[in-house]
PDB file of N, CA and C in Angstrom:
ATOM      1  N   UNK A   1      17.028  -2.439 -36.746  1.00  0.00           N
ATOM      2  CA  UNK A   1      17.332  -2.486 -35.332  1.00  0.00           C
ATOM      3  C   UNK A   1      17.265  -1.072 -34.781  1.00  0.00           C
ATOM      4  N   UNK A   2      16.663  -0.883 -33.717  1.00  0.00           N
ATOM      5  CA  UNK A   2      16.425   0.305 -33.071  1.00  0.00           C
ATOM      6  C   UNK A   2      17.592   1.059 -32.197  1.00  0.00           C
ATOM      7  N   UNK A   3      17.901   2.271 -31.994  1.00  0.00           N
ATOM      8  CA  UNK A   3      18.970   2.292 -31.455  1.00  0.00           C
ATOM      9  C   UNK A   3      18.638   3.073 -30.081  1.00  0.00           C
ATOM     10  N   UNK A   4      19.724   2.901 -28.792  1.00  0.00           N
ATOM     11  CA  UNK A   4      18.993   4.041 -27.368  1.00  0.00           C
ATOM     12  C   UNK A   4      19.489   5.031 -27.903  1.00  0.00           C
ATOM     13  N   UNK A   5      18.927   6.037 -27.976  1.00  0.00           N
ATOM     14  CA  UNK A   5      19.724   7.504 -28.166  1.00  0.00           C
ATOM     15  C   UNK A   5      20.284   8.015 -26.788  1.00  0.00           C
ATOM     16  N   UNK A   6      19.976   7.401 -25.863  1.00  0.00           N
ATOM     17  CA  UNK A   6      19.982   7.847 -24.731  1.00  0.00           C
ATOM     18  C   UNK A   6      21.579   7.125 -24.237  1.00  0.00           C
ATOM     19  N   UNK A   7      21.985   5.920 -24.705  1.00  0.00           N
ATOM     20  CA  UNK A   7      23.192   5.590 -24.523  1.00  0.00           C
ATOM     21  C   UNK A   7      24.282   5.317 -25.768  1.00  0.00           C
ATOM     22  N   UNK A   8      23.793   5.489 -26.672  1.00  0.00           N
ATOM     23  CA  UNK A   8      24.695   5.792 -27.718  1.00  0.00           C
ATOM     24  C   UNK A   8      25.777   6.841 -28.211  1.00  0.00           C
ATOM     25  N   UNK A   9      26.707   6.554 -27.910  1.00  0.00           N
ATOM     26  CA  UNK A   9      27.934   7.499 -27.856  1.00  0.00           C
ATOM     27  C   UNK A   9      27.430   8.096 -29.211  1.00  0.00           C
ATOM     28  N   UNK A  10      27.121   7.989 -30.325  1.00  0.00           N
ATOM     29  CA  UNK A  10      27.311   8.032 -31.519  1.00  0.00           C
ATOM     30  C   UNK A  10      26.305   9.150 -31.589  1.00  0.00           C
ATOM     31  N   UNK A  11      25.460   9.739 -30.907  1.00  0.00           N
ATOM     32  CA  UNK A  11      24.219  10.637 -30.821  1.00  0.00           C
ATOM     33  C   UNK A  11      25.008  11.760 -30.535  1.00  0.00           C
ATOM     34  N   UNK A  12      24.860  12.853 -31.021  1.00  0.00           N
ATOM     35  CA  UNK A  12      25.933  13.838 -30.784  1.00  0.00           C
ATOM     36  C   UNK A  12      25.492  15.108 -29.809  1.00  0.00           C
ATOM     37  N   UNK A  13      23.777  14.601 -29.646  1.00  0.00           N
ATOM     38  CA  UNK A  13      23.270  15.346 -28.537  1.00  0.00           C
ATOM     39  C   UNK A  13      23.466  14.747 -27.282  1.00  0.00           C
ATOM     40  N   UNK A  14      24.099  13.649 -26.932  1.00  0.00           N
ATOM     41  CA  UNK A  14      24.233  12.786 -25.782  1.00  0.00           C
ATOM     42  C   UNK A  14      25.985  13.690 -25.294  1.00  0.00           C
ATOM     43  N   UNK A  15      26.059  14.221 -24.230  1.00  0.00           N
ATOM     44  CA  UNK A  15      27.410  14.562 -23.370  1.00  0.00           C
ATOM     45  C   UNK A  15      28.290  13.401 -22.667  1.00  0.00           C
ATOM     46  N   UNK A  16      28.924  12.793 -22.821  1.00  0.00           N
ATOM     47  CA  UNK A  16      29.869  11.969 -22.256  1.00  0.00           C
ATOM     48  C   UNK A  16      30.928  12.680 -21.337  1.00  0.00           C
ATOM     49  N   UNK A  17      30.997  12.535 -20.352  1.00  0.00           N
ATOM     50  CA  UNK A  17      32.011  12.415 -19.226  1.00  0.00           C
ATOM     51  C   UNK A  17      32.973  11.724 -19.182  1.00  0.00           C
ATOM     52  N   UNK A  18      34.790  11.731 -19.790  1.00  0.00           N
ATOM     53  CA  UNK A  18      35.758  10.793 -20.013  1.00  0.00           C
ATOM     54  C   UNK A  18      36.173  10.326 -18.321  1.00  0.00           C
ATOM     55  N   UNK A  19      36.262  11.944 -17.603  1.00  0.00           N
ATOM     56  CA  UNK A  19      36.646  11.664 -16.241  1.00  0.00           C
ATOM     57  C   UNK A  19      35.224  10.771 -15.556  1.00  0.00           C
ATOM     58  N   UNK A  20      34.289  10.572 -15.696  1.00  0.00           N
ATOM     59  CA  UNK A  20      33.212   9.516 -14.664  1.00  0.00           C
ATOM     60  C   UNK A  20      32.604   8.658 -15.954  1.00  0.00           C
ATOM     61  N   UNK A  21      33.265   7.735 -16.174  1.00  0.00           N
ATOM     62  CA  UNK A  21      32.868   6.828 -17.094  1.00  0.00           C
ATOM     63  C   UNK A  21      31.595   5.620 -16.561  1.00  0.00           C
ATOM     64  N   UNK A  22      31.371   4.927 -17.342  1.00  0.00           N
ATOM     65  CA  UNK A  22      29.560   4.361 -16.857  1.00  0.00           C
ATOM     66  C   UNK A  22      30.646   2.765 -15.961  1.00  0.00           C
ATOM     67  N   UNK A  23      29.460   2.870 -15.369  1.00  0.00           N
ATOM     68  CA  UNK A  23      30.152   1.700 -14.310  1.00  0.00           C
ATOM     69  C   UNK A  23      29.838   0.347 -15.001  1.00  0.00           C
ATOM     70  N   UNK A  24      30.877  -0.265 -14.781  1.00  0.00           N
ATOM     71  CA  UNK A  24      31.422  -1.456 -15.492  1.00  0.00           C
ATOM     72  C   UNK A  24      30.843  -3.113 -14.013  1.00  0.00           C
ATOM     73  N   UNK A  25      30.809  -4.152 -14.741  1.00  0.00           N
ATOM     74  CA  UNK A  25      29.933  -5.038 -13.339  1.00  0.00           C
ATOM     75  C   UNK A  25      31.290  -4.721 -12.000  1.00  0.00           C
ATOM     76  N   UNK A  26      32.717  -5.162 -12.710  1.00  0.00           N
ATOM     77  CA  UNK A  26      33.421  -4.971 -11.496  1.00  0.00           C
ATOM     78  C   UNK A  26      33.469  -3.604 -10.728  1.00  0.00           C
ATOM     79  N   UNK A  27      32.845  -2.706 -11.465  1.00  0.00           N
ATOM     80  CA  UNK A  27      33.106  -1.423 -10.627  1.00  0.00           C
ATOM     81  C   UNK A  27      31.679  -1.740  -9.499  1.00  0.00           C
ATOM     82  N   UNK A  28      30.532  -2.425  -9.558  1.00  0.00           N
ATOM     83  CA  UNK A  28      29.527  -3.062  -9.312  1.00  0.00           C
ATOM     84  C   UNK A  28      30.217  -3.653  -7.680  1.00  0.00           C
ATOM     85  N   UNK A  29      30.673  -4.624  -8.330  1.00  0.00           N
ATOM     86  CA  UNK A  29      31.415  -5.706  -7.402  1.00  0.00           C
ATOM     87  C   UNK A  29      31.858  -5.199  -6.210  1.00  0.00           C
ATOM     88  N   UNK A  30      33.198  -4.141  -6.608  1.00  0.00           N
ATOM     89  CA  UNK A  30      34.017  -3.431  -6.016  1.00  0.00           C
ATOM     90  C   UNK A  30      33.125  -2.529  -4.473  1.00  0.00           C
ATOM     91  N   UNK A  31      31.904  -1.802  -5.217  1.00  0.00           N
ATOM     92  CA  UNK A  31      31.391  -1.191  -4.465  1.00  0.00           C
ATOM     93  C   UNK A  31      31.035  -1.545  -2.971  1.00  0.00           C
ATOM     94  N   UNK A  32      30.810  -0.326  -2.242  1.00  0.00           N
ATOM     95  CA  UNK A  32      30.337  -0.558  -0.989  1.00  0.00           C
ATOM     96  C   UNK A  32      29.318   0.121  -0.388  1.00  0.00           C
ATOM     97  N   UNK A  33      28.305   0.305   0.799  1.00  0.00           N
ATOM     98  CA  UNK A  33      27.198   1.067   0.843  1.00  0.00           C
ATOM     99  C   UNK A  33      28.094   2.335   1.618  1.00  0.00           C
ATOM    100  N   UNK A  34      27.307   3.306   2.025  1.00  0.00           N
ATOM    101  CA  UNK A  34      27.727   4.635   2.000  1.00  0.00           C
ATOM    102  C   UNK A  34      28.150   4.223   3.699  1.00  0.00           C
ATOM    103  N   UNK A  35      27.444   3.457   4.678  1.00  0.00           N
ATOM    104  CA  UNK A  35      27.977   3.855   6.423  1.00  0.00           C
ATOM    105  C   UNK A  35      29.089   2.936   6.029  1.00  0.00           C
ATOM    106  N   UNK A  36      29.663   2.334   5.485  1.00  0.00           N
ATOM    107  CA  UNK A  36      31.087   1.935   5.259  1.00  0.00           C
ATOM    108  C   UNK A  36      31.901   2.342   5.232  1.00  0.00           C
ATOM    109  N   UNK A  37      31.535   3.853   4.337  1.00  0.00           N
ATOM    110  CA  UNK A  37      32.885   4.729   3.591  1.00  0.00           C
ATOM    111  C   UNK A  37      32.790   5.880   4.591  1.00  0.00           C
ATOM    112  N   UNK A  38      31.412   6.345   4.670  1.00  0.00           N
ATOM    113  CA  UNK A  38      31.226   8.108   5.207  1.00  0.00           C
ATOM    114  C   UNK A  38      31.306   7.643   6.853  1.00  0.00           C
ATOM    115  N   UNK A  39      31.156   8.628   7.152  1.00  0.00           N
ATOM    116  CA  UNK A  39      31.567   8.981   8.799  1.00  0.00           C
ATOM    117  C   UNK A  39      29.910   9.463   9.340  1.00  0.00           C
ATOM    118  N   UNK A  40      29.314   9.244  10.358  1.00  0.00           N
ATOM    119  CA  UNK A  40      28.178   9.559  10.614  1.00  0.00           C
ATOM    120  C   UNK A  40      27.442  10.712  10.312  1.00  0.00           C
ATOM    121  N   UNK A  41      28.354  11.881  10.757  1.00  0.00           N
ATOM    122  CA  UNK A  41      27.940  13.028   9.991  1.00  0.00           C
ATOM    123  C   UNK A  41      27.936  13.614   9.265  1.00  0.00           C
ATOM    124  N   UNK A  42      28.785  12.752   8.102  1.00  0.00           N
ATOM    125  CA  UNK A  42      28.205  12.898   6.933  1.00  0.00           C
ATOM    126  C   UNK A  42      26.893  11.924   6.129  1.00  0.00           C
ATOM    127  N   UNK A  43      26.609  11.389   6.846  1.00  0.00           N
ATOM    128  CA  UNK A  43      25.191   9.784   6.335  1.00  0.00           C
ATOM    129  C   UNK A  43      24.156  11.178   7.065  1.00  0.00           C
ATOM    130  N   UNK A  44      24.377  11.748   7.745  1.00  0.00           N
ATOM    131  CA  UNK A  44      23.391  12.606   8.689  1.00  0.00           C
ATOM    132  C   UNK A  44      22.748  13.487   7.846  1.00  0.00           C
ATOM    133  N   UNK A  45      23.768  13.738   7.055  1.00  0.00           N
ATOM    134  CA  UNK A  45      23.045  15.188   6.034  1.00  0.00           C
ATOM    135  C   UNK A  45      22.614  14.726   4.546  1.00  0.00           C
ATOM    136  N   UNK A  46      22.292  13.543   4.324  1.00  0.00           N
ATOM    137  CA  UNK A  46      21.540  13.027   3.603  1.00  0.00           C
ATOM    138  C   UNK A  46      20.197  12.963   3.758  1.00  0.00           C
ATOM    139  N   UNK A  47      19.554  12.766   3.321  1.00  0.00           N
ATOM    140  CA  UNK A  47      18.015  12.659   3.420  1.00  0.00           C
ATOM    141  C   UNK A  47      17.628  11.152   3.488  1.00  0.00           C
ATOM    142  N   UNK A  48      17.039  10.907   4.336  1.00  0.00           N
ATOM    143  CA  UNK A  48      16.502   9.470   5.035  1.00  0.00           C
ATOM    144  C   UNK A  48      15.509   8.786   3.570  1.00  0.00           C
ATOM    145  N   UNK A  49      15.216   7.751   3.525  1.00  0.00           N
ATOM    146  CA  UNK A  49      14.537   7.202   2.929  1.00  0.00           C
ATOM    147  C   UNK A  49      14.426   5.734   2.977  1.00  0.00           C
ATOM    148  N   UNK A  50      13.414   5.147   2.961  1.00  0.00           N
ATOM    149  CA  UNK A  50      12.697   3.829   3.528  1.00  0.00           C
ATOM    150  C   UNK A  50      13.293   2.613   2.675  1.00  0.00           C
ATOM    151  N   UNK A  51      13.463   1.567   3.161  1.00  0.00           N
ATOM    152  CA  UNK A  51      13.934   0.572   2.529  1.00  0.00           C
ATOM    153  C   UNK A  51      13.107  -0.092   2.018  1.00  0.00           C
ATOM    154  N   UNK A  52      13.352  -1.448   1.474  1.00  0.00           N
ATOM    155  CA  UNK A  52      12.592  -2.268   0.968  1.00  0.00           C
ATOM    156  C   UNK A  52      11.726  -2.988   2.246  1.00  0.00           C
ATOM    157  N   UNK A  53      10.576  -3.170   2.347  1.00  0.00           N
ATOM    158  CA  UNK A  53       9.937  -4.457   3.127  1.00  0.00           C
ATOM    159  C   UNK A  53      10.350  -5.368   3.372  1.00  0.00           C
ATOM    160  N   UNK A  54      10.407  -5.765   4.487  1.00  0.00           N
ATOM    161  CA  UNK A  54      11.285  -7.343   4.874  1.00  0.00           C
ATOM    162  C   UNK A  54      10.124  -8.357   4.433  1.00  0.00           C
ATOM    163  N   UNK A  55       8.627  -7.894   5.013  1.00  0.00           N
ATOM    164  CA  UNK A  55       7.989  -9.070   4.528  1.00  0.00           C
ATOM    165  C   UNK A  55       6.548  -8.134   4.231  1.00  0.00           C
ATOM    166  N   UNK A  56       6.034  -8.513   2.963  1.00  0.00           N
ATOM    167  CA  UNK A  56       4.958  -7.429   2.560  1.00  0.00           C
ATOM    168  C   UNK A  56       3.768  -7.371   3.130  1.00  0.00           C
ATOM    169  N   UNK A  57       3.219  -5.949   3.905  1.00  0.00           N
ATOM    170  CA  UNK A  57       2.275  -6.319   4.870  1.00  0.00           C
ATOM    171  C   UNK A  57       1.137  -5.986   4.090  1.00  0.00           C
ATOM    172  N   UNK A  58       1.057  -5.243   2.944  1.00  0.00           N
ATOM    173  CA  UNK A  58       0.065  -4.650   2.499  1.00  0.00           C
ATOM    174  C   UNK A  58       0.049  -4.988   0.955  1.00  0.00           C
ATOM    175  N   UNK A  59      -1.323  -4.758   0.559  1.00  0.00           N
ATOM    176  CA  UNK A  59      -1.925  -5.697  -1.098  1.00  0.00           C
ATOM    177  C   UNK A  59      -1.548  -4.051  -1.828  1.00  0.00           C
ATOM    178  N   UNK A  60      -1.051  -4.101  -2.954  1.00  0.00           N
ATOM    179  CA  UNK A  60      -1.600  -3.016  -3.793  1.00  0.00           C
ATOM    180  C   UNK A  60      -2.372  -3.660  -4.950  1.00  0.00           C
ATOM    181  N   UNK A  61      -3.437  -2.760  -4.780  1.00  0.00           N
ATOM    182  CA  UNK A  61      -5.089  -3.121  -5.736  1.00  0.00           C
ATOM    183  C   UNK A  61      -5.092  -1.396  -6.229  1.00  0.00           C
ATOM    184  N   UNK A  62      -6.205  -2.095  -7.191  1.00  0.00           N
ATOM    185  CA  UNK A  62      -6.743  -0.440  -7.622  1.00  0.00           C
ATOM    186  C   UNK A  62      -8.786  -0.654  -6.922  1.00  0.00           C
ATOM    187  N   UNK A  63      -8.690   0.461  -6.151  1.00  0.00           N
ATOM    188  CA  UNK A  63     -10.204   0.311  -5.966  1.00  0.00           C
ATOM    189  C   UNK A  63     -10.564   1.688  -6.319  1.00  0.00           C
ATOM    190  N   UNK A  64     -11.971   1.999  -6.449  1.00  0.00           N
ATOM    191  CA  UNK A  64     -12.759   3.274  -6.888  1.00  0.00           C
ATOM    192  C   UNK A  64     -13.616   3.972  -5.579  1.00  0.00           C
ATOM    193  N   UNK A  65     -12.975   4.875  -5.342  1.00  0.00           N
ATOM    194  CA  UNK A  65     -13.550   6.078  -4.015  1.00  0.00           C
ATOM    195  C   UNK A  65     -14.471   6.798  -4.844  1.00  0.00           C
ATOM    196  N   UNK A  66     -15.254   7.679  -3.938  1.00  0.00           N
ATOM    197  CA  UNK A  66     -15.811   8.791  -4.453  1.00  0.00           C
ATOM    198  C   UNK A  66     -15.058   9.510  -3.997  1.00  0.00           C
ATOM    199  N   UNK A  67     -15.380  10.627  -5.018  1.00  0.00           N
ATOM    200  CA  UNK A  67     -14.414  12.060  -4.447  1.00  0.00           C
ATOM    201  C   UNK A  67     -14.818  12.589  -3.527  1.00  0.00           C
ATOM    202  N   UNK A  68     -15.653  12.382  -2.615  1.00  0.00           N
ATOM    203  CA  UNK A  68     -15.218  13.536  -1.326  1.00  0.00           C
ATOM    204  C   UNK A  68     -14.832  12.662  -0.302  1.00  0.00           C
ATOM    205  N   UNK A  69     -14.350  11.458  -0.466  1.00  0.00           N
ATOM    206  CA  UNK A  69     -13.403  10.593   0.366  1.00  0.00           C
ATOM    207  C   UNK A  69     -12.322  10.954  -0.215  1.00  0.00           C
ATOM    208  N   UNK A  70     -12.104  10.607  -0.828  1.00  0.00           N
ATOM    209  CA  UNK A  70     -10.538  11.509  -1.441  1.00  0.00           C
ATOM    210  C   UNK A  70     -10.169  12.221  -0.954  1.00  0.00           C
ATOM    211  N   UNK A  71     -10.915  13.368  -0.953  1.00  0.00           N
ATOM    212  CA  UNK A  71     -10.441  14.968  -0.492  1.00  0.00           C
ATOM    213  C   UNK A  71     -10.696  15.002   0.905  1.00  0.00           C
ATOM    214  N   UNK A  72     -11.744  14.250   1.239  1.00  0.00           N
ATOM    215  CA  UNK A  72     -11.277  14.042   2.751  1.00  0.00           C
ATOM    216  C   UNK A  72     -10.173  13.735   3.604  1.00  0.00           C
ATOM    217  N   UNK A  73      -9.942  12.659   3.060  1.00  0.00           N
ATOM    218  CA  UNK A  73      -8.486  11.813   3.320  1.00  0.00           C
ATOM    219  C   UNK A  73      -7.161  12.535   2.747  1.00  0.00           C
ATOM    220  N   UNK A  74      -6.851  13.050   1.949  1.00  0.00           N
ATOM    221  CA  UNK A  74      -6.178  13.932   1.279  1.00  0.00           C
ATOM    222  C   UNK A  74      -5.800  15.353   2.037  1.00  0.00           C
ATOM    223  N   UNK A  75      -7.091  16.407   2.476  1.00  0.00           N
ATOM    224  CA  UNK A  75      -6.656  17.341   2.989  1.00  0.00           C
ATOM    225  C   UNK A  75      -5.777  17.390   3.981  1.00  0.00           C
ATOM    226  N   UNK A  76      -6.069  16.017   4.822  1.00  0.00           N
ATOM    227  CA  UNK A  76      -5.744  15.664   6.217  1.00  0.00           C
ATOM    228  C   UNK A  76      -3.698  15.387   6.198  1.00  0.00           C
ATOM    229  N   UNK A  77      -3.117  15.414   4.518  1.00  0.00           N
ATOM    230  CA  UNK A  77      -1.637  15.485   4.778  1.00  0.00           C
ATOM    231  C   UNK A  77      -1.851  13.992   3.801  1.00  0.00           C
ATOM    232  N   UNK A  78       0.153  14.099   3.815  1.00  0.00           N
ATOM    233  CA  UNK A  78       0.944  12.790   3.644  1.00  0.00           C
ATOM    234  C   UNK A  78       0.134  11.387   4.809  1.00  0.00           C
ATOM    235  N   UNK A  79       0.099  10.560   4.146  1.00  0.00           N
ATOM    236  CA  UNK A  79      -0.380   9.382   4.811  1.00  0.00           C
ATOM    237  C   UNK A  79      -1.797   9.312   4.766  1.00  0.00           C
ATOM    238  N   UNK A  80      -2.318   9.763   3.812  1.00  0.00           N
ATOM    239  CA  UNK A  80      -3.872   9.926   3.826  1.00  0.00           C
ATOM    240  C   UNK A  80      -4.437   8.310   3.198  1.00  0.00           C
ATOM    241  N   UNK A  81      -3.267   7.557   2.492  1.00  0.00           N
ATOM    242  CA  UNK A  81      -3.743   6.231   2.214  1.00  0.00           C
ATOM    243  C   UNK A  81      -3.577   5.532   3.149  1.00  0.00           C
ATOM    244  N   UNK A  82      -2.480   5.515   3.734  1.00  0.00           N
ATOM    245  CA  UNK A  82      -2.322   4.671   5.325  1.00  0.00           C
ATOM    246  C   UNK A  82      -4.206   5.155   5.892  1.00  0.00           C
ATOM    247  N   UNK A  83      -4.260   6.267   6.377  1.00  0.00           N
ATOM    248  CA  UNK A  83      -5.420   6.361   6.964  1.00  0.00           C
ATOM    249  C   UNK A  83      -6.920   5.973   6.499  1.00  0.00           C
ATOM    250  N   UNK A  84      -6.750   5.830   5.324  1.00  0.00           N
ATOM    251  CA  UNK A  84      -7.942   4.966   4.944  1.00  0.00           C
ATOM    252  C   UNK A  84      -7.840   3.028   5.216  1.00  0.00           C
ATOM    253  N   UNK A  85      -6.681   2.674   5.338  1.00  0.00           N
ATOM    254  CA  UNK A  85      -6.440   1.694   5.510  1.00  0.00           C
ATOM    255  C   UNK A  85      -7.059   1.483   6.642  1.00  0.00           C
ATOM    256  N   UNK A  86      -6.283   2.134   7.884  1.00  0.00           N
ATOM    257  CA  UNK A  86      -6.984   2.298   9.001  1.00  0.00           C
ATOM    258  C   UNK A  86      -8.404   1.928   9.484  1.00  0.00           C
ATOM    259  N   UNK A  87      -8.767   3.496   8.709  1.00  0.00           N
ATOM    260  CA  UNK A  87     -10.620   3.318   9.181  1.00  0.00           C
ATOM    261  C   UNK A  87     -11.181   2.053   8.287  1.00  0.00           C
ATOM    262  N   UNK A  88     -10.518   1.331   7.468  1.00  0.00           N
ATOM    263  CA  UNK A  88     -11.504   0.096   6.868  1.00  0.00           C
ATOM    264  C   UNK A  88     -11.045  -1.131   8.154  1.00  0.00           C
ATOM    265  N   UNK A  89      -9.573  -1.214   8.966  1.00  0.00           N
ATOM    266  CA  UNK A  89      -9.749  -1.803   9.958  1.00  0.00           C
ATOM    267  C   UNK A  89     -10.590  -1.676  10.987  1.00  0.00           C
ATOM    268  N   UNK A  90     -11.180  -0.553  11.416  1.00  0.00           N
ATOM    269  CA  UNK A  90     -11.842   0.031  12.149  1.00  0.00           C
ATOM    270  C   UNK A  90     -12.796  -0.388  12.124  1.00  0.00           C
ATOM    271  N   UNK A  91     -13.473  -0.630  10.666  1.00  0.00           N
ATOM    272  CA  UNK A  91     -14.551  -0.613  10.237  1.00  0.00           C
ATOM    273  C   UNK A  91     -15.035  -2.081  10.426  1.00  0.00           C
ATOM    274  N   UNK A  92     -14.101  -3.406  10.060  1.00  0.00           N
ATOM    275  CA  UNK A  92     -14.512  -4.438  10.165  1.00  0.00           C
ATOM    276  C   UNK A  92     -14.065  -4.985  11.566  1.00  0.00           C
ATOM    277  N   UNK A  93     -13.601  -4.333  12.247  1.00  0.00           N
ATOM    278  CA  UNK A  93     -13.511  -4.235  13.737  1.00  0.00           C
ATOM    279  C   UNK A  93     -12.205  -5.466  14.047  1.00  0.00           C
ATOM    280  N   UNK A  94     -12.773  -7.010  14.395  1.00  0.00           N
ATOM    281  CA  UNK A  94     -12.030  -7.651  14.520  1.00  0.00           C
ATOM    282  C   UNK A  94     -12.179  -9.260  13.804  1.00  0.00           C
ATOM    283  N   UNK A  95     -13.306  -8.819  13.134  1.00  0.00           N
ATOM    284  CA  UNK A  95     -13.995  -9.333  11.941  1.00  0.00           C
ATOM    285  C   UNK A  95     -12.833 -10.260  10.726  1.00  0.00           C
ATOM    286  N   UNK A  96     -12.652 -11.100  10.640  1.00  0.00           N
ATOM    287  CA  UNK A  96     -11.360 -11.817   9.459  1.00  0.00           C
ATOM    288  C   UNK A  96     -12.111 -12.919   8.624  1.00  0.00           C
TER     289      UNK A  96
END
């Protein structure tokens, strides 16, 4: 039988914390999300980040570019896959 080294107390390279022990389901249960507990300005100085999709608008596939679409799309920043998305709407116009 294989063992995690990664959660095995018994690994003596693994550090355990007595004061923040691993959360248990009721500590699970118990919990609450953060605009519950914190006060606005403190949720403020967190860093934003996107939720899950309510309903999935987009396929993930693997397709094959050439590279100087790549680097085209790429130089242009963050969102360079959104923007290829784009110009293939563009491309088939209104076409379904």
């Amino acid at each position: 039988m294989s063992r995690n080294k990664i959660t095995d107390k018994g690994d003596p390279d693994v550090v355990f914390d007595d004061d923040n022990p691993e959360w248990t389901k009721e500590d699970f249960a118990r919990a609450r999300p953060p605009h519950e507990i914190f006060p606005p300005e403190i949720l403020a100085a967190f860093p934003k980040t996107r939720g899950a999709q309510q309903a999935p608008k987009k396929v993930a596939i693997s397709i094959r570019l050439s590279q100087d679409v790549i680097d085209f799309f790429k130089s242009s920043g963050p969102g360079w896959q959104t923007r290829i998305d784009e110009t293939l709407k563009k491309a088939i116009g209104g076409k379904r």
